[in-house]
C-alpha atoms as a PDB file:
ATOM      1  CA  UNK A   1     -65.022 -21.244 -11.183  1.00  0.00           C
ATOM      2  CA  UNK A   2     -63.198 -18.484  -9.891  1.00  0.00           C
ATOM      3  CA  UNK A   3     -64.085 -18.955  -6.331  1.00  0.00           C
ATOM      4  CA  UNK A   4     -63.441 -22.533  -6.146  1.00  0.00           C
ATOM      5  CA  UNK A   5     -59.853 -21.870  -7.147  1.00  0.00           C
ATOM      6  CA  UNK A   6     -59.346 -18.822  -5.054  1.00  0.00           C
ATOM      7  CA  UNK A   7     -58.125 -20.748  -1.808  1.00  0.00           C
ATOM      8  CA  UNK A   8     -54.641 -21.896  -0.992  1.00  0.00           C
ATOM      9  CA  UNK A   9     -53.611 -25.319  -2.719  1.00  0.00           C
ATOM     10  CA  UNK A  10     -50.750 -27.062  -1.791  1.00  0.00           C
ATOM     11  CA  UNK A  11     -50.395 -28.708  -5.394  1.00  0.00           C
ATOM     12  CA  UNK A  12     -52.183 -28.518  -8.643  1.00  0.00           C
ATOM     13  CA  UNK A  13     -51.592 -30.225 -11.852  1.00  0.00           C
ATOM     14  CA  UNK A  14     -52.554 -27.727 -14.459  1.00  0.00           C
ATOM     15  CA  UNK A  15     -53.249 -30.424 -18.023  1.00  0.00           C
ATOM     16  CA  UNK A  16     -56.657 -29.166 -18.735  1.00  0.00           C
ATOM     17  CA  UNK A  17     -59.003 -28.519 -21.989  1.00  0.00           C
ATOM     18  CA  UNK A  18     -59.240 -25.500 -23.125  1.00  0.00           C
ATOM     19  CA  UNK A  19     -55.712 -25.462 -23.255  1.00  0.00           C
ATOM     20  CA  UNK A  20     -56.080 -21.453 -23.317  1.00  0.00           C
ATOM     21  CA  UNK A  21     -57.038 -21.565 -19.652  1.00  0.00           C
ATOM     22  CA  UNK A  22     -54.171 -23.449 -18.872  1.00  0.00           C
ATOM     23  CA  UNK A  23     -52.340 -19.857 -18.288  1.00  0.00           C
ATOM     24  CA  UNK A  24     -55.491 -17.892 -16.894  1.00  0.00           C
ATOM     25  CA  UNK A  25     -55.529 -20.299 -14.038  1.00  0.00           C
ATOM     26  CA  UNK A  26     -51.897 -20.343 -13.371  1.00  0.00           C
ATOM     27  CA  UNK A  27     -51.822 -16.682 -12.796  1.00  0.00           C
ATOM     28  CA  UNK A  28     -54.898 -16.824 -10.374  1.00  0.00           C
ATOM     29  CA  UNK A  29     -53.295 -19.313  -8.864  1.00  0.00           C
ATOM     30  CA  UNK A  30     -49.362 -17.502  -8.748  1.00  0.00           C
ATOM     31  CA  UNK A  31     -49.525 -16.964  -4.952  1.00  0.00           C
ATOM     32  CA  UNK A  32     -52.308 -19.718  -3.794  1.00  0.00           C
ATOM     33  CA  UNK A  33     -50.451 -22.949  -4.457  1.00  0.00           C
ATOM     34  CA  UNK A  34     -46.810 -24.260  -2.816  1.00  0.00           C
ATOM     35  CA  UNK A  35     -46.509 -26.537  -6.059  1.00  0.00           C
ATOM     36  CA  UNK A  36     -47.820 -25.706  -9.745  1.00  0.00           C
ATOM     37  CA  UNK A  37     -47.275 -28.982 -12.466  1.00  0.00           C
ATOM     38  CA  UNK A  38     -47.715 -27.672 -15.429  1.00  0.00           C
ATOM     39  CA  UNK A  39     -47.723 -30.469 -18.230  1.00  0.00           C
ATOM     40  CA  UNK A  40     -46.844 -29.776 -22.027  1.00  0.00           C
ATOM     41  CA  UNK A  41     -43.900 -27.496 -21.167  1.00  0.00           C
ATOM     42  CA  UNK A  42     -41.678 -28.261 -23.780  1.00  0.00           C
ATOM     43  CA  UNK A  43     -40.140 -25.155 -25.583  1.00  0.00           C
ATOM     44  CA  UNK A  44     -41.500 -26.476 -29.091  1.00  0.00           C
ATOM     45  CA  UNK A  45     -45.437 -26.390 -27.217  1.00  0.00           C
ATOM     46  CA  UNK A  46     -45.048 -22.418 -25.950  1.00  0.00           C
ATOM     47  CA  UNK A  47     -46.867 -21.002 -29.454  1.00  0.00           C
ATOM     48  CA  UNK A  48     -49.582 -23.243 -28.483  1.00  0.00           C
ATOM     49  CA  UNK A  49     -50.044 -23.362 -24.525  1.00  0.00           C
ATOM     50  CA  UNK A  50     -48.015 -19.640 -23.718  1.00  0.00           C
ATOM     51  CA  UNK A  51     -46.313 -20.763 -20.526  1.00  0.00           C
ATOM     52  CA  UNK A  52     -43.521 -18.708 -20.898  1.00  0.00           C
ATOM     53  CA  UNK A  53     -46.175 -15.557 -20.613  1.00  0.00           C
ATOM     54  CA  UNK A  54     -46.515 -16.727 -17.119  1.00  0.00           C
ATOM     55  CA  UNK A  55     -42.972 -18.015 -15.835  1.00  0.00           C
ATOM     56  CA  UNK A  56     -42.318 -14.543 -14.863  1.00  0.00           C
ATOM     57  CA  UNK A  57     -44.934 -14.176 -12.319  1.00  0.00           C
ATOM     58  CA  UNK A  58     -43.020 -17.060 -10.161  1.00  0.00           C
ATOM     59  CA  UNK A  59     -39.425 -16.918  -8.134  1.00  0.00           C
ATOM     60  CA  UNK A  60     -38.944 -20.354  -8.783  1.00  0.00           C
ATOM     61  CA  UNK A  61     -38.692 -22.704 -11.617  1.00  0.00           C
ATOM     62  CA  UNK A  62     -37.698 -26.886 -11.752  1.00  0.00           C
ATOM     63  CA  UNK A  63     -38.147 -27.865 -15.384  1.00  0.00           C
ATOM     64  CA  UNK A  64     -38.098 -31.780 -15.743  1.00  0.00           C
ATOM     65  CA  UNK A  65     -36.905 -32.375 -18.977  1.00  0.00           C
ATOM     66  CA  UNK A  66     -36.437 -36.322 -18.791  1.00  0.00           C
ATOM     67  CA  UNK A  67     -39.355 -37.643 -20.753  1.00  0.00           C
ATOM     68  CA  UNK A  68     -41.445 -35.879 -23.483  1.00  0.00           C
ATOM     69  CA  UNK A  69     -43.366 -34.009 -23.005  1.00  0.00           C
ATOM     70  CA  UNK A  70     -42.098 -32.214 -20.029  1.00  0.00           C
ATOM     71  CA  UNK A  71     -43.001 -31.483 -17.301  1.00  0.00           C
ATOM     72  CA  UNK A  72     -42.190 -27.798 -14.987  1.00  0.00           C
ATOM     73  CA  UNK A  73     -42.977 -27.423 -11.067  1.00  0.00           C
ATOM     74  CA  UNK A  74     -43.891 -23.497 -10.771  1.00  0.00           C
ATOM     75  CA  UNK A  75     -43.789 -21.694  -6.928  1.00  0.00           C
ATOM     76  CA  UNK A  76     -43.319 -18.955  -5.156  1.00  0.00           C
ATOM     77  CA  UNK A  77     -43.389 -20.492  -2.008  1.00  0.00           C
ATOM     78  CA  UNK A  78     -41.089 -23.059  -1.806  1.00  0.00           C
ATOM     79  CA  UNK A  79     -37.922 -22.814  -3.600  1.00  0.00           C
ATOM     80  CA  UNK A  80     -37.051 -25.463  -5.661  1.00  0.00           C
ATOM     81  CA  UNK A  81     -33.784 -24.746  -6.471  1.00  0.00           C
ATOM     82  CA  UNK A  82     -32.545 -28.543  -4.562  1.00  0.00           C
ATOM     83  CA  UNK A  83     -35.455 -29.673  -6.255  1.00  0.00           C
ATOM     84  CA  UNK A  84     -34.739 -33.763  -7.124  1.00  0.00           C
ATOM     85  CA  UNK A  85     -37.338 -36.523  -7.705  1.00  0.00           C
ATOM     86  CA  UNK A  86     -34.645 -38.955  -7.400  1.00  0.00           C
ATOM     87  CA  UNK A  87     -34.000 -38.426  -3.929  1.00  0.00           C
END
């Protein structure tokens, strides 16, 4: 599984069983993919999924906070600081 996921992505929606992957293949995939969406972000979820082991590993963050759960767009490609889904 390794080597189908080493290969640059432009996104990936990371909502997968075992949910203790979820952060193994974030990290592996850090510098691969422009967009990560990681589902299940919520503050109240991090004792169960651990993303905030990870957010480190990426310059930048857009946490969409709107509906529950919520939703965060990971890179370190493309800076998402002007990031809006409205627009």
């Amino acid at each position: 599984a390794k080597d189908a996921i080493n290969k640059e992505w432009d996104v990936v929606l990371v909502d997968h069983s075992p949910e203790e992957r979820r952060v193994k293949e974030i990290a592996l995939l850090a510098n691969l993919a422009k967009y990560i969406v990681i589902h299940d972000s919520d503050e109240v979820h991090d004792n169960h999924y651990h993303y905030s082991t990870i957010y480190p590993l990426f310059k930048y963050r857009y946490n969409f906070q709107e509906v529950e759960p919520s939703t965060t767009i990971l890179s370190n490609i493309v800076n998402l600081d002007d990031f809006n889904i409205y627009d």
